[in-house]
Protein backbone atom coordinates (compact mmCIF):
# COMPACT_ATOMS: atom_id res chain seq x y z
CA UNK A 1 -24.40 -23.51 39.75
CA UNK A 2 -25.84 -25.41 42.51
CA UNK A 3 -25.19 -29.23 43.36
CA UNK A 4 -25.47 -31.60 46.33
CA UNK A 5 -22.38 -33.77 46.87
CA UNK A 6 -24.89 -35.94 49.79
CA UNK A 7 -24.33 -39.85 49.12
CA UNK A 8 -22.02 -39.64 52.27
CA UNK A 9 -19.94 -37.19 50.55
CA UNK A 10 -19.08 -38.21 46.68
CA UNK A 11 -15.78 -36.69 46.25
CA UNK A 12 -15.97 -37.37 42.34
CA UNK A 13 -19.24 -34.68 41.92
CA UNK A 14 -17.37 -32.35 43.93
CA UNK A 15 -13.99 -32.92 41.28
CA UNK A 16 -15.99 -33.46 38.07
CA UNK A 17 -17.93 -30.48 38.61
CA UNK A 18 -14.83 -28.25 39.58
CA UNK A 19 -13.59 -29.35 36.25
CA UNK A 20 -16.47 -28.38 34.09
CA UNK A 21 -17.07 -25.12 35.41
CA UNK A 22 -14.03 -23.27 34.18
CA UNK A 23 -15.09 -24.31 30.70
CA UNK A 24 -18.48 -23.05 31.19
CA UNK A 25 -17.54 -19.98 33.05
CA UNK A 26 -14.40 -19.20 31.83
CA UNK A 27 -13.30 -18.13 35.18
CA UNK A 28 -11.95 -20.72 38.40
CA UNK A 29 -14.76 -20.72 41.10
CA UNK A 30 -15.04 -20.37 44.20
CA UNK A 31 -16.79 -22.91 46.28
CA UNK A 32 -19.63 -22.22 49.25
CA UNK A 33 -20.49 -24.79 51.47
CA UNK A 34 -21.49 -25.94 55.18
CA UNK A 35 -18.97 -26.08 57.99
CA UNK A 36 -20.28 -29.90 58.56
CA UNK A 37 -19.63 -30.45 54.54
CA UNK A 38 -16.10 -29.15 54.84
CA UNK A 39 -15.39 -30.98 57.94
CA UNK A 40 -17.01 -34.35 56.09
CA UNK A 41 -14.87 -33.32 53.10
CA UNK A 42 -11.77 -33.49 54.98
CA UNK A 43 -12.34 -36.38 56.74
CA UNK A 44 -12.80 -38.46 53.82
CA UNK A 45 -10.11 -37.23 52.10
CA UNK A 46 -7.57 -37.54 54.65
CA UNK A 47 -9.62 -41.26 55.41
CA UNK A 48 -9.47 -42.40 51.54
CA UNK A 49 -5.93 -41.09 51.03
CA UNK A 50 -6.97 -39.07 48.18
CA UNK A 51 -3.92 -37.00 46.88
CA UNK A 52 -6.36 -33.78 46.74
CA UNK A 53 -4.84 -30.47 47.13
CA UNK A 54 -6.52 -29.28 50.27
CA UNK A 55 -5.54 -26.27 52.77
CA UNK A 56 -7.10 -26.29 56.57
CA UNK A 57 -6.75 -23.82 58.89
CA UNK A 58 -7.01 -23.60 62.88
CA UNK A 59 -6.49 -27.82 62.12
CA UNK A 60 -10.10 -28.15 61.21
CA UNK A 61 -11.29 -24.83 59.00
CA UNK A 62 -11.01 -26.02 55.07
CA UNK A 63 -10.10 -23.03 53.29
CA UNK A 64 -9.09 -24.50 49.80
CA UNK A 65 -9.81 -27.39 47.75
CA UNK A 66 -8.35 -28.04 44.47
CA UNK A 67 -6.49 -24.60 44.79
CA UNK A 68 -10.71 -23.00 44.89
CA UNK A 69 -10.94 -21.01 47.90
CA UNK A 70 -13.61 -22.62 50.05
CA UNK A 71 -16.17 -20.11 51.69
CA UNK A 72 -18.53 -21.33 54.59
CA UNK A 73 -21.95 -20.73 54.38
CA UNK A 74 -24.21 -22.24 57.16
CA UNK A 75 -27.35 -21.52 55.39
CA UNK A 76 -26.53 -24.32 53.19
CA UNK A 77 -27.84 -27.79 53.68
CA UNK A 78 -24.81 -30.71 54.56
CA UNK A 79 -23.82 -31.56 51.34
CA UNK A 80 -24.86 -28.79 49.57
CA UNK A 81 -22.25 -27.03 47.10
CA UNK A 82 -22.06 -24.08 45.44
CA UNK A 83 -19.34 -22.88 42.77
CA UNK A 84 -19.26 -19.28 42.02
């Protein structure tokens, strides 16, 4: 299931849709986006104060979100998210 999260980043997409897929899919996903997305995904969070369960890594590499481990894949357009 593909989705783009672009509207600066909408943090609620990114949530609602990490809530819907385990119904669907009846497994947890993991979640494939750009570097730049991650970094914008961090930033926003740590900016809004959102009590999200994030993990970084090397201070800057986010590696979960929402206890989903959080791949990087550059071949995706900022803002672009993937749950597999």
């Amino acid at each position: 299931m593909k989705f783009n999260i672009v509207k600066g980043i909408d943090i609620k997409i990114l949530d609602e849709e990490l809530l819907k897929f385990p119904i669907t899919e009846e497994q947890y996903p993991y979640i494939f986006m750009n570097e730049n997305t991650a970094r914008e995904l961090v930033a926003k969070t740590i900016v809004e104060g959102c009590l999200h369960d994030i993990t970084i890594k090397d201070k800057r590499t986010l590696t979960t979100y929402q206890g989903n481990k959080v791949f990087i894949d550059n071949t995706k357009a900022f803002g672009e998210v993937e749950l597999r």
